[in-house]
C-alpha atoms as a PDB file:
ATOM      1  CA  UNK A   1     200.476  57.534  78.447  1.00  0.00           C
ATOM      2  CA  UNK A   2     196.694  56.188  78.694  1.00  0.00           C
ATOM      3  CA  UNK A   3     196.076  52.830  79.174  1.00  0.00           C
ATOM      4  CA  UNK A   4     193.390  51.064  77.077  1.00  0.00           C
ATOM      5  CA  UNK A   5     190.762  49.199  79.178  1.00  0.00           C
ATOM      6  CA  UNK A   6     190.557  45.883  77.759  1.00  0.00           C
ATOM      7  CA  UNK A   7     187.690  42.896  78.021  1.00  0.00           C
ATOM      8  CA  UNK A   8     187.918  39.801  76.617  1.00  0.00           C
ATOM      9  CA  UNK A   9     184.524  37.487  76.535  1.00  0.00           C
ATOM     10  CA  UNK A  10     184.313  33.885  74.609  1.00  0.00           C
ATOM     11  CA  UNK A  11     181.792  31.580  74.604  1.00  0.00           C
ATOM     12  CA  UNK A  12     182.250  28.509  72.638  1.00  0.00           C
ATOM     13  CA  UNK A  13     184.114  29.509  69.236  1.00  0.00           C
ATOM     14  CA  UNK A  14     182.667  32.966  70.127  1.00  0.00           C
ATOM     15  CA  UNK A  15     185.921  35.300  70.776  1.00  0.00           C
ATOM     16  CA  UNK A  16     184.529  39.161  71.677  1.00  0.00           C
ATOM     17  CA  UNK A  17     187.116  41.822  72.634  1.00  0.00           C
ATOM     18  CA  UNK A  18     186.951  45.808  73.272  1.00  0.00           C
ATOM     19  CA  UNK A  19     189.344  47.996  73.702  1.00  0.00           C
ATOM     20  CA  UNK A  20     188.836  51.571  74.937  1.00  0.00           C
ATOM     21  CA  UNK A  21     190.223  55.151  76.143  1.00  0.00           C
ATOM     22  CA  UNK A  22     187.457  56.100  78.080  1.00  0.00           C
ATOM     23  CA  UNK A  23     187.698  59.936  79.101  1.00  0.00           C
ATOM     24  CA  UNK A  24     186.496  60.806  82.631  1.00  0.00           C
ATOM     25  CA  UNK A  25     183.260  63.039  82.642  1.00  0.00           C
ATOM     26  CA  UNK A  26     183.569  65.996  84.314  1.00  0.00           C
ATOM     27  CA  UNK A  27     181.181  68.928  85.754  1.00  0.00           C
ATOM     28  CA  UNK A  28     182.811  71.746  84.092  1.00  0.00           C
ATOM     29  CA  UNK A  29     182.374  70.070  80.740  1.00  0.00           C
ATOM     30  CA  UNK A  30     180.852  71.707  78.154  1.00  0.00           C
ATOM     31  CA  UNK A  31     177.531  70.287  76.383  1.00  0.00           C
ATOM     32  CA  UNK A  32     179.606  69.700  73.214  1.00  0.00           C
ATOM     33  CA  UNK A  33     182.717  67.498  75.217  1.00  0.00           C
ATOM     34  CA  UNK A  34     179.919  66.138  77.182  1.00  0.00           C
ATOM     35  CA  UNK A  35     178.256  64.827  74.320  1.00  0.00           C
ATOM     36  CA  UNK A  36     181.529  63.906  72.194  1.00  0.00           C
ATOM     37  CA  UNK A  37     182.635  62.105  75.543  1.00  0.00           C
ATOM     38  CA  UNK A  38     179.108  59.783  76.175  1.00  0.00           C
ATOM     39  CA  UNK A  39     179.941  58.876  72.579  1.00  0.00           C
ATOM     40  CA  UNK A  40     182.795  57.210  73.893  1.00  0.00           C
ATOM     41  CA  UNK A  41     181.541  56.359  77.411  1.00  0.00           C
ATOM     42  CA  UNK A  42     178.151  55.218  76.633  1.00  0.00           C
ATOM     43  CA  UNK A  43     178.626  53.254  73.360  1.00  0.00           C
ATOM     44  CA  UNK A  44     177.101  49.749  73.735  1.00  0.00           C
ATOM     45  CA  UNK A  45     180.542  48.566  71.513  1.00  0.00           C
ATOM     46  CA  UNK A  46     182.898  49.397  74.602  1.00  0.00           C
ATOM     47  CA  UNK A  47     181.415  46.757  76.682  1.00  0.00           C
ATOM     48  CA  UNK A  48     181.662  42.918  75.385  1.00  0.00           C
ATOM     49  CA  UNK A  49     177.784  42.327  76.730  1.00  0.00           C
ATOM     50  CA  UNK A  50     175.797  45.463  76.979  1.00  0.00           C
ATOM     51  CA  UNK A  51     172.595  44.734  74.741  1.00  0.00           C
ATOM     52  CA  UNK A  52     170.005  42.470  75.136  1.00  0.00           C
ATOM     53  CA  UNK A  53     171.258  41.473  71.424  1.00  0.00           C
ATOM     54  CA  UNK A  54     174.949  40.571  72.599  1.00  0.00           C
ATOM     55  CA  UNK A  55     173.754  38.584  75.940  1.00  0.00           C
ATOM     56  CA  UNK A  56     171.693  36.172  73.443  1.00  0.00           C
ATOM     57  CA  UNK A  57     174.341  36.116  71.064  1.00  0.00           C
ATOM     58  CA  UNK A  58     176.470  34.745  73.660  1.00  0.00           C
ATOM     59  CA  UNK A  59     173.925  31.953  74.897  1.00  0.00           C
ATOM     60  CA  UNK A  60     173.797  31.101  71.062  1.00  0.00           C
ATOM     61  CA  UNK A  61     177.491  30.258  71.300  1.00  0.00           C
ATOM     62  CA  UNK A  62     177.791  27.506  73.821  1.00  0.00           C
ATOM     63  CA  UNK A  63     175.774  25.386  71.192  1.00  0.00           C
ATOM     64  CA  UNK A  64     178.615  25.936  68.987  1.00  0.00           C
ATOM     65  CA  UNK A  65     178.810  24.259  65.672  1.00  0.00           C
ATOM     66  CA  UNK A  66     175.935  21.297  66.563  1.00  0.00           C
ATOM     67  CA  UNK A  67     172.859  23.732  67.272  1.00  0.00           C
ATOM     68  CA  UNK A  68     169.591  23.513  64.977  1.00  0.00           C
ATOM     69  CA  UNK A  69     167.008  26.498  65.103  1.00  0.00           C
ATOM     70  CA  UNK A  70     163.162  25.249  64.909  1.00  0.00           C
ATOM     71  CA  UNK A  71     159.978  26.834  64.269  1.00  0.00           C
ATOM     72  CA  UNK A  72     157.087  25.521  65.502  1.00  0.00           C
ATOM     73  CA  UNK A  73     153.812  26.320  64.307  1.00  0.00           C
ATOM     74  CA  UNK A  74     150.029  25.508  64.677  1.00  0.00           C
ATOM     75  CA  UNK A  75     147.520  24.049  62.788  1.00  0.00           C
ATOM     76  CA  UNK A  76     143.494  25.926  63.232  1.00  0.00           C
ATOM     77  CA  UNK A  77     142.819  23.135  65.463  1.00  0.00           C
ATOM     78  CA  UNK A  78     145.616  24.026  68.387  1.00  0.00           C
ATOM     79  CA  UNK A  79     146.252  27.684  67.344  1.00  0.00           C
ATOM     80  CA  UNK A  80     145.881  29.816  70.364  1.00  0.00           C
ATOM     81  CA  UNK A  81     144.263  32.969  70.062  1.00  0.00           C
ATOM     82  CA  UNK A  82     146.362  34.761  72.780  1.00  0.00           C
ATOM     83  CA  UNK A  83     150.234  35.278  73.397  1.00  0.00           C
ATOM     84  CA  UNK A  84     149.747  33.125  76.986  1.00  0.00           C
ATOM     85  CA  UNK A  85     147.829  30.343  75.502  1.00  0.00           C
ATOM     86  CA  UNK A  86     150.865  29.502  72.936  1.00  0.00           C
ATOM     87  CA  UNK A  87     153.453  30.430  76.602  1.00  0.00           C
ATOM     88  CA  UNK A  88     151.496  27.163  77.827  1.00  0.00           C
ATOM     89  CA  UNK A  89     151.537  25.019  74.962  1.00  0.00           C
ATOM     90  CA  UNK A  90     155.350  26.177  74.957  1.00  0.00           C
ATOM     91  CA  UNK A  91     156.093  24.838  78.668  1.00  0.00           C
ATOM     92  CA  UNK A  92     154.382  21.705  78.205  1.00  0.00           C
ATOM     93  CA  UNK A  93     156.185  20.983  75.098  1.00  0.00           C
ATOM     94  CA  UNK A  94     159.586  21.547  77.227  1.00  0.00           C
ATOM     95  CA  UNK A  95     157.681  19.144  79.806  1.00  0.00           C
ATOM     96  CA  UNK A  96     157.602  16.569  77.336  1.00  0.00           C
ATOM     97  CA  UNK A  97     161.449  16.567  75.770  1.00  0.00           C
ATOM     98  CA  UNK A  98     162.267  16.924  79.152  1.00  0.00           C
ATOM     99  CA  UNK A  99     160.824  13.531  79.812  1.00  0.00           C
ATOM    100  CA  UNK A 100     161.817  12.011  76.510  1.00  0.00           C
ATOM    101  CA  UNK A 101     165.378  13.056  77.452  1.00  0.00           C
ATOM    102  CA  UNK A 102     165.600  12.084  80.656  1.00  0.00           C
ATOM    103  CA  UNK A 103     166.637  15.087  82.559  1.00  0.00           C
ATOM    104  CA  UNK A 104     166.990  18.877  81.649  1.00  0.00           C
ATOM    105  CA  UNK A 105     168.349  20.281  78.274  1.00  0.00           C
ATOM    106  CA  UNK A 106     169.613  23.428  77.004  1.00  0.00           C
ATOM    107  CA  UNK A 107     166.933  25.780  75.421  1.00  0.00           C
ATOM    108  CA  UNK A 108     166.694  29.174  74.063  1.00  0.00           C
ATOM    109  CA  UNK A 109     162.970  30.192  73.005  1.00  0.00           C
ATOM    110  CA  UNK A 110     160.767  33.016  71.671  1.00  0.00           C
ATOM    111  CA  UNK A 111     157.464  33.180  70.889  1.00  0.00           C
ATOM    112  CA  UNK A 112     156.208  35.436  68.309  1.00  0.00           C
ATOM    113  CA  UNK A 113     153.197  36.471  66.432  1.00  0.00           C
ATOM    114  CA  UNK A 114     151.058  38.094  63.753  1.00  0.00           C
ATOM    115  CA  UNK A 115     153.207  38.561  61.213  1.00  0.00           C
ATOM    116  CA  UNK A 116     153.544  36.970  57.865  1.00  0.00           C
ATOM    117  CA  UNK A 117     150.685  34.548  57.889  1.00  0.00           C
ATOM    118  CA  UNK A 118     149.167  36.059  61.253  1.00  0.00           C
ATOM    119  CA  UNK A 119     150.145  33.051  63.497  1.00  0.00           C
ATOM    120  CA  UNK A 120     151.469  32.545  66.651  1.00  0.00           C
ATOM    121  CA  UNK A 121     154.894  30.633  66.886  1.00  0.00           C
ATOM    122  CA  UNK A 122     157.464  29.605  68.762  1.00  0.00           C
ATOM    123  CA  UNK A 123     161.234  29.693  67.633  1.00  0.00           C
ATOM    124  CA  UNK A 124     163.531  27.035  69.501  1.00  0.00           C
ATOM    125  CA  UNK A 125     167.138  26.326  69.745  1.00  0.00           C
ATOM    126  CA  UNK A 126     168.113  22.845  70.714  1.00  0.00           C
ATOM    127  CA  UNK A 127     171.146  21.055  71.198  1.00  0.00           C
ATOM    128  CA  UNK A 128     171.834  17.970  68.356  1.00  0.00           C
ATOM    129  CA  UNK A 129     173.402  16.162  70.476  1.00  0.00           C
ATOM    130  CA  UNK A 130     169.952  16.388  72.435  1.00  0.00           C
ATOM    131  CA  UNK A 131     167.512  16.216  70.223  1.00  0.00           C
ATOM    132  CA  UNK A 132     167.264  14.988  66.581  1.00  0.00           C
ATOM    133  CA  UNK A 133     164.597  17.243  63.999  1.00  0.00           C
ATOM    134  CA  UNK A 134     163.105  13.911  63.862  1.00  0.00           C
ATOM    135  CA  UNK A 135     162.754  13.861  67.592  1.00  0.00           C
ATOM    136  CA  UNK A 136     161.484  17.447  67.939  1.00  0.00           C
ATOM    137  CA  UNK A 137     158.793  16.566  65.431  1.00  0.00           C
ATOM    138  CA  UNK A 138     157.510  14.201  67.130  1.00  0.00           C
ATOM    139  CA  UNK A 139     157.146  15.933  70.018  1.00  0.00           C
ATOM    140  CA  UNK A 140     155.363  18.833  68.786  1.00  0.00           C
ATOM    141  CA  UNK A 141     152.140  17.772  68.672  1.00  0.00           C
ATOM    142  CA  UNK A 142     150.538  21.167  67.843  1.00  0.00           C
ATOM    143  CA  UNK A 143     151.328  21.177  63.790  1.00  0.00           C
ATOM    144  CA  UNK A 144     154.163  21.519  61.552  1.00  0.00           C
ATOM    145  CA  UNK A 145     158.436  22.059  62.633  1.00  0.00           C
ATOM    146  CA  UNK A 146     161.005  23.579  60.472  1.00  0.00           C
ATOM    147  CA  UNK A 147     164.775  23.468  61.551  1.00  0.00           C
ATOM    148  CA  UNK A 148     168.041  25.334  60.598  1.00  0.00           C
ATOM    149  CA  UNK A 149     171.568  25.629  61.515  1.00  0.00           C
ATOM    150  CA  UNK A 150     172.072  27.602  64.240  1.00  0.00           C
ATOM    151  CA  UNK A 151     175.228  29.266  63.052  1.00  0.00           C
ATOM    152  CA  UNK A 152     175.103  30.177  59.798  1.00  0.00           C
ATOM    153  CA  UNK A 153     178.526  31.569  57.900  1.00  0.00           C
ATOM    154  CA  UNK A 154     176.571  34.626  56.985  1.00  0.00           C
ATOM    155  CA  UNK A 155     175.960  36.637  60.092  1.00  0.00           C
ATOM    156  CA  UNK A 156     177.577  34.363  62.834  1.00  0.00           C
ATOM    157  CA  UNK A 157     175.311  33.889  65.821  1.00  0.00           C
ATOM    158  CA  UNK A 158     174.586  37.531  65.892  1.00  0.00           C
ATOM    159  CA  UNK A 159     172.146  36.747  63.149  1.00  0.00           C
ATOM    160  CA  UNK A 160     169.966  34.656  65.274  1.00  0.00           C
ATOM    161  CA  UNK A 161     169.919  36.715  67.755  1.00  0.00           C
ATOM    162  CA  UNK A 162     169.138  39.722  66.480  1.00  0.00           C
ATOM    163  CA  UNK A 163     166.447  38.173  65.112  1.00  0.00           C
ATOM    164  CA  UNK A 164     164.870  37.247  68.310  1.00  0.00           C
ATOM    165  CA  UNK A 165     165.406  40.948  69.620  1.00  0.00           C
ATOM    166  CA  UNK A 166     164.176  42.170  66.423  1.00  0.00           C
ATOM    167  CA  UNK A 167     161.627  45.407  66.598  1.00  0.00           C
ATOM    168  CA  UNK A 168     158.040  44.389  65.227  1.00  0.00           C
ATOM    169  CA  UNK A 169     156.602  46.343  63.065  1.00  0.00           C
ATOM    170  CA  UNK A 170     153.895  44.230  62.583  1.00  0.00           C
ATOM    171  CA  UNK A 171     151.682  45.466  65.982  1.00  0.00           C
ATOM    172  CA  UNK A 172     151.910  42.179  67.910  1.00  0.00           C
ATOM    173  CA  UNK A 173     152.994  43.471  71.099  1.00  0.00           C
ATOM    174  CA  UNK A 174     154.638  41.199  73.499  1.00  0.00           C
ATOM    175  CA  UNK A 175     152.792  41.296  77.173  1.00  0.00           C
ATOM    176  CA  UNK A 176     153.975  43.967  79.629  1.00  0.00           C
ATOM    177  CA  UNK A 177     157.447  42.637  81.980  1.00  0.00           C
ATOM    178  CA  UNK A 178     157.638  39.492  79.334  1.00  0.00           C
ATOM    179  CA  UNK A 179     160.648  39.108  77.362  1.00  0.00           C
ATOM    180  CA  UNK A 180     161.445  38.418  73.822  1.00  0.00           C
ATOM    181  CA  UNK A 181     163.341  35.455  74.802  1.00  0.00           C
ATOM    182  CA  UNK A 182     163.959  33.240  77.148  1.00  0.00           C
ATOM    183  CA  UNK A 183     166.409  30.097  78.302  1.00  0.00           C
ATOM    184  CA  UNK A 184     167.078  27.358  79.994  1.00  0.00           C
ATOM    185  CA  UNK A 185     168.846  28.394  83.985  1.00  0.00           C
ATOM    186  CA  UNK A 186     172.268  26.383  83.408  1.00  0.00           C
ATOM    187  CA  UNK A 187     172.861  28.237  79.945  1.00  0.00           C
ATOM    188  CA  UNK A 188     174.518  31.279  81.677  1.00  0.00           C
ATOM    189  CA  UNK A 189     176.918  28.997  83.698  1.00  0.00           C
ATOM    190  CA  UNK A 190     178.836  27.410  80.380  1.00  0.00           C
ATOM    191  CA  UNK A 191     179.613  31.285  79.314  1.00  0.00           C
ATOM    192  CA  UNK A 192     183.017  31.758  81.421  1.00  0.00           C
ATOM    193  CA  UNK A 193     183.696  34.963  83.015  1.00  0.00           C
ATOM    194  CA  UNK A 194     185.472  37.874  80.499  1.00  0.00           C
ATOM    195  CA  UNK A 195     188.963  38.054  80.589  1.00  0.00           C
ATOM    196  CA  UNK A 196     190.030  41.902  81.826  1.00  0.00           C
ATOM    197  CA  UNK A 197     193.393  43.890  81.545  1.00  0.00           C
ATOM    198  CA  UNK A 198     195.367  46.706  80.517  1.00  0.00           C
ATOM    199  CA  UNK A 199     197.431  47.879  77.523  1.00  0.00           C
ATOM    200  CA  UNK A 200     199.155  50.244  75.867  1.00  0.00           C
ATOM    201  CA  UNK A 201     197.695  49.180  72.610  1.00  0.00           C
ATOM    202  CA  UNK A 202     194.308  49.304  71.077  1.00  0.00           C
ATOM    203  CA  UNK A 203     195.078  46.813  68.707  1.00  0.00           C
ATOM    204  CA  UNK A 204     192.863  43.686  68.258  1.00  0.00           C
ATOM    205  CA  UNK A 205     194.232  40.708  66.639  1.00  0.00           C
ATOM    206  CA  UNK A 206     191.999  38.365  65.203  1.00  0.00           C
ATOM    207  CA  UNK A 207     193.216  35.120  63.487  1.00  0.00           C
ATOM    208  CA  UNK A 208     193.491  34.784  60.150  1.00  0.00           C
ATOM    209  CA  UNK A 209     191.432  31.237  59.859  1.00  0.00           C
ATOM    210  CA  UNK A 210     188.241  32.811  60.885  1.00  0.00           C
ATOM    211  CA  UNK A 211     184.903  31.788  59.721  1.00  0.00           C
ATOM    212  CA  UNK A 212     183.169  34.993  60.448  1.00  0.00           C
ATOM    213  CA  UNK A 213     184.454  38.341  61.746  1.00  0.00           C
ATOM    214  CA  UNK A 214     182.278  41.705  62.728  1.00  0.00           C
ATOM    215  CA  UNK A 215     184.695  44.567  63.390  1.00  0.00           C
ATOM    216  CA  UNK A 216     184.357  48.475  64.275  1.00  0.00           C
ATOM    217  CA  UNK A 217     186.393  51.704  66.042  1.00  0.00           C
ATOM    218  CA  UNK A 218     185.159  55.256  66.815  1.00  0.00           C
ATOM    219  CA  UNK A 219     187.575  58.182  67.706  1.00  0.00           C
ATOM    220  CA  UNK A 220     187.269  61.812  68.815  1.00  0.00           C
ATOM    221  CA  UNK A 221     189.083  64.195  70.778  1.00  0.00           C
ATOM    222  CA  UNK A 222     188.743  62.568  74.245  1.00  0.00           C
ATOM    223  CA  UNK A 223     188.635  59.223  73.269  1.00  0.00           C
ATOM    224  CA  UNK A 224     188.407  56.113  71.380  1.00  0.00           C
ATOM    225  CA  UNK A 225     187.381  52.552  71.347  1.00  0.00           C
ATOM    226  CA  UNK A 226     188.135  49.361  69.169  1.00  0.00           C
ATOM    227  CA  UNK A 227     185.643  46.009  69.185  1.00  0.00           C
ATOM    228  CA  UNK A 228     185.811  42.752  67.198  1.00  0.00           C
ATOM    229  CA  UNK A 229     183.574  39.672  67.491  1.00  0.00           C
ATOM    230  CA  UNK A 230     184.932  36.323  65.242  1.00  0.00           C
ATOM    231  CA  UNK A 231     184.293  32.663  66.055  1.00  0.00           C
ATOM    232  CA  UNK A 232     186.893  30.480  64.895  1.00  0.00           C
ATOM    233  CA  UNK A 233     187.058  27.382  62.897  1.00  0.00           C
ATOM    234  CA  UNK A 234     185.924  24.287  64.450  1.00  0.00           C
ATOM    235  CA  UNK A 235     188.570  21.640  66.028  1.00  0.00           C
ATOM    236  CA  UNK A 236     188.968  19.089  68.526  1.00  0.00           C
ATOM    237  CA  UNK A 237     187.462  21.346  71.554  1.00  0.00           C
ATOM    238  CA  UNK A 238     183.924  21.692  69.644  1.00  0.00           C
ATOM    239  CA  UNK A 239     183.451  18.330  68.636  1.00  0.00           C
ATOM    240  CA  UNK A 240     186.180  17.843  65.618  1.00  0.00           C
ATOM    241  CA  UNK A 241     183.783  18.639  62.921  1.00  0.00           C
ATOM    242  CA  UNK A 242     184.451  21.680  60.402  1.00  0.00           C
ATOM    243  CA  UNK A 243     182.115  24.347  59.797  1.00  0.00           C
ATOM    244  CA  UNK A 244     181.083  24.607  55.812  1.00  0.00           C
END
């Protein structure tokens, strides 16, 4: 009997698991198995961290329940009229928290533009036990700050960060070898490294306390493949305060 490949990747109350039969491409295939097997092979939902979308989601977890979400925008005076001029005001922003913290901070940023009211911005998620809205207010000096929960019950974390990966319509067209987002160095080292094994079930079992749950399977001929993301309920290893 087949084994199931199985990866298992959490990141603060993030828990994201895959299962999968994965058939073995061969050159006799036929363009129809071919295709039914790449289906299988080449779905971004048998790997735990394929997409730009699930790397950030991932990042957004390790702020777990005590992240805020800011947007910071210009008044006419310090709008910039170019994608690097708002880049700048953007680092020395991050200059001065770093200062008023004392040291270095978690960060996860994108800047983005021209739609809506036609303005450059910056989106920024910040730790609470970091920085206060209060605090971030103050140090944006360029005009006004709006904050939000990070992790919202609709949409998990995935929300967020499909957001910053979002597709814009709008013609604002982020600079050639830049990325929609970007983060602080040490976030990458508080994600630990997936969990990998074997079975002889594609079953995923996710707890019955979960706050938010994103599930899925496909299944053909050659193979198959199960995936679940959830983030469970808050307790003593995030901070003892529970999510509402």
């Amino acid at each position: 009997m087949q084994e199931w490949i199985c990866v298992r990747q959490r990141a603060g109350p993030l828990v994201k698991e895959c299962r999968a039969l994965r058939p073995r491409l061969l050159r006799t295939d036929s363009p129809e198995d071919r295709r039914d097997k790449n289906e299988i092979v080449r779905s971004k939902h048998t790997a735990v961290c394929r997409t730009q979308v699930d790397r950030l989601e991932l990042r957004l977890a390790t702020f777990g329940f005590h992240g805020s979400h800011y947007t910071l925008t210009c008044d006419d005076f310090h709008l910039p009229d170019r994608y690097d001029g708002m880049r700048k005001m953007f680092r020395a922003a991050r200059s001065r928290m770093q200062r008023w913290h004392g040291g270095t901070f978690d960060w996860i940023g994108c800047i983005e533009g021209k739609h809506g009211d036609h303005r450059l911005h910056v989106h920024l998620v910040l730790r609470d036990e970091d920085f206060s809205p209060a605090e971030v207010r103050h140090l944006w000096t360029a005009g006004d700050v709006d904050d939000e929960p990070v992790l919202l019950r609709e949409g998990g974390y995935r929300r967020l960060a499909k957001y910053f990966n979002k597709e814009r319509p709008d013609g604002f067209v982020i600079p050639l070898g830049k990325h929609p987002w970007s983060c602080s160095r040490g976030l990458k080292a508080r994600i630990p490294e997936p969990e990998r094994w074997r079975d002889d079930s594609g079953l995923i079992e996710v707890p019955d306390n979960v706050i938010w749950c994103r599930k899925g399977s496909h299944e053909n001929d050659f193979g198959a493949y199960y995936y679940a993301s959830y983030i469970l309920p808050d307790g003593p290893q995030f901070g003892g305060r529970f999510f509402v």
